[in-house]
Protein backbone atom coordinates (compact mmCIF):
# COMPACT_ATOMS: atom_id res chain seq x y z
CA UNK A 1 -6.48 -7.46 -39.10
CA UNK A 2 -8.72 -9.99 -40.28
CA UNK A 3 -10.79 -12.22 -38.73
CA UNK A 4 -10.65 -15.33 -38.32
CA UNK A 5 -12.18 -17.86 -40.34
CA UNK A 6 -14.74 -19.88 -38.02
CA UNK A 7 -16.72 -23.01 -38.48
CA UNK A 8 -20.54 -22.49 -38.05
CA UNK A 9 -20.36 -24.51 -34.80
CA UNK A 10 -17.78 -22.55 -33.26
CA UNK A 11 -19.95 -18.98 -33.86
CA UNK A 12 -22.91 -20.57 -31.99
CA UNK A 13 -20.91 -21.54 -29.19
CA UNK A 14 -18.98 -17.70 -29.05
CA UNK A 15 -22.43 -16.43 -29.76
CA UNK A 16 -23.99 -18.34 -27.01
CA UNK A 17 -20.95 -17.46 -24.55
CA UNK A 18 -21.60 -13.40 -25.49
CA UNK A 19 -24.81 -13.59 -24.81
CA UNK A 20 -24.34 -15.60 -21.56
CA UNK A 21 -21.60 -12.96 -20.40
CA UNK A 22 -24.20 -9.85 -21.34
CA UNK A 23 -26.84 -11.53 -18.60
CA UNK A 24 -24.45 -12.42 -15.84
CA UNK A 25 -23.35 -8.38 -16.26
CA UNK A 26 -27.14 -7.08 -16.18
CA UNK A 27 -27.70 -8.88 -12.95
CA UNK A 28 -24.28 -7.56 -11.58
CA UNK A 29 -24.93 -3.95 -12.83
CA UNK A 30 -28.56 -4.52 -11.25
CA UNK A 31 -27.03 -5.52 -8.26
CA UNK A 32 -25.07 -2.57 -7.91
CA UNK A 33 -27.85 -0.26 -8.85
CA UNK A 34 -29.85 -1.49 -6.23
CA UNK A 35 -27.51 -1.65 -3.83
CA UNK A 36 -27.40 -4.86 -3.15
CA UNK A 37 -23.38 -5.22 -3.78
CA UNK A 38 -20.94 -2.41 -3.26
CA UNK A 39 -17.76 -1.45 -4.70
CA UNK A 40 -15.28 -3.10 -2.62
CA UNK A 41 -17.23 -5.97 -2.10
CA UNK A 42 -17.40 -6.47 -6.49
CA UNK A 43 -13.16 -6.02 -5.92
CA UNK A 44 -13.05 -8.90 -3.69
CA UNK A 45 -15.50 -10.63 -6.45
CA UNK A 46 -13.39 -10.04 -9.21
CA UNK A 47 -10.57 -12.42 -7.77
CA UNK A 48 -12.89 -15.20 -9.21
CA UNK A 49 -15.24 -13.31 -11.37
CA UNK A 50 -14.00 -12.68 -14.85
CA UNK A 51 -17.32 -10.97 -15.74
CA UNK A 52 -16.62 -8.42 -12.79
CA UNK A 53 -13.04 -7.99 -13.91
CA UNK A 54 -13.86 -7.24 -17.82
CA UNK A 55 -16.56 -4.65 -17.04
CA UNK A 56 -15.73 -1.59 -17.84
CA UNK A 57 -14.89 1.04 -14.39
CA UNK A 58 -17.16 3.36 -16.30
CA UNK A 59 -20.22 0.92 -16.45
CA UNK A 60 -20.16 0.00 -12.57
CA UNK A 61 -19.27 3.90 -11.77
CA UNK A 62 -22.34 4.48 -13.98
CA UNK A 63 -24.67 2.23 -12.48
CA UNK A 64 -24.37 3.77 -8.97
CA UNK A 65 -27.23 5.46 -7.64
CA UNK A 66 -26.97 8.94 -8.68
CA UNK A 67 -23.76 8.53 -11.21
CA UNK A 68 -24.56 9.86 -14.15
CA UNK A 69 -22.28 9.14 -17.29
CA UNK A 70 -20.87 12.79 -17.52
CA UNK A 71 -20.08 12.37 -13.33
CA UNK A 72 -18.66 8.98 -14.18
CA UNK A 73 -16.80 10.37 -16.63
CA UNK A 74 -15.39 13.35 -14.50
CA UNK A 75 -14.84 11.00 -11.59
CA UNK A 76 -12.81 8.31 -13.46
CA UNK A 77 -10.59 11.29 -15.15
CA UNK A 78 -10.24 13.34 -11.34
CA UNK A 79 -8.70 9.96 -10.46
CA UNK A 80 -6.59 9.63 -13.74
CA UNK A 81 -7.96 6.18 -14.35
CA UNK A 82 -7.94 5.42 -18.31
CA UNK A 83 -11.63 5.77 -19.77
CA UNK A 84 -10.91 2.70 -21.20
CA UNK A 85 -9.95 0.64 -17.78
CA UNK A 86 -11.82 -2.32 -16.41
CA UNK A 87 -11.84 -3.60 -13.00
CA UNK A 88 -9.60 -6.00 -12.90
CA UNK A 89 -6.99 -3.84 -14.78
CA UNK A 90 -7.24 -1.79 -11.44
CA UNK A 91 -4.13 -1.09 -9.52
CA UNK A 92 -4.20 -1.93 -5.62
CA UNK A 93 -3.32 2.40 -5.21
CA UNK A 94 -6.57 2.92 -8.22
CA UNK A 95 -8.95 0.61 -6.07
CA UNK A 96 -8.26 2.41 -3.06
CA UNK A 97 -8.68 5.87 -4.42
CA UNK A 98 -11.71 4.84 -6.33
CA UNK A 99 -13.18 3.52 -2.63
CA UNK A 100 -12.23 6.63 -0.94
CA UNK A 101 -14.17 8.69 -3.51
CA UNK A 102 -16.92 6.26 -3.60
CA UNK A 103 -17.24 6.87 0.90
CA UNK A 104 -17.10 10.43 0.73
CA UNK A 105 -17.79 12.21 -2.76
């Protein structure tokens, strides 16, 4: 497939809006990692967040405390969620077992 042809205008505005997207998920991942915003609480958040609902399950599983990327990995396929998946591609039924496994690993 090929890409589209874009003015030079429009690439610094999709350029801008990348780079834009890549902070707002640092400070959510950061967030996380620190503990300052759990896992349910980011569902709720990705009603209205579209930056919460395209990150990647993997990424937020991996930014836990003491998630490594092999247990994220393992974790994600023990709960036969897609390694490709993002939060808001979540079922209600994939939320809820992802929670439960969060509370008591």
């Amino acid at each position: 497939m090929a890409f589209p042809v874009q003015t030079v205008e429009q690439r610094t505005v999709s350029l801008s809006r990348a780079i834009e997207v890549r902070k707002l998920r640092s400070v959510l991942l950061s967030s996380v990692r620190s503990g300052k915003m759990t896992v349910p609480e980011l569902f709720v958040r990705s009603s209205v967040d579209e930056v919460v609902r395209k990150t990647k399950v993997s990424t937020l599983i991996h930014a836990l405390p003491g998630f490594s990327a092999e247990s994220a990995t393992a974790l994600i396929e023990n709960l036969c969620i897609p390694d490709s998946r993002r939060v808001g591609g979540l079922n209600r039924f994939q939320r809820e077992a992802l929670i439960a496994a969060l509370v008591d690993p």
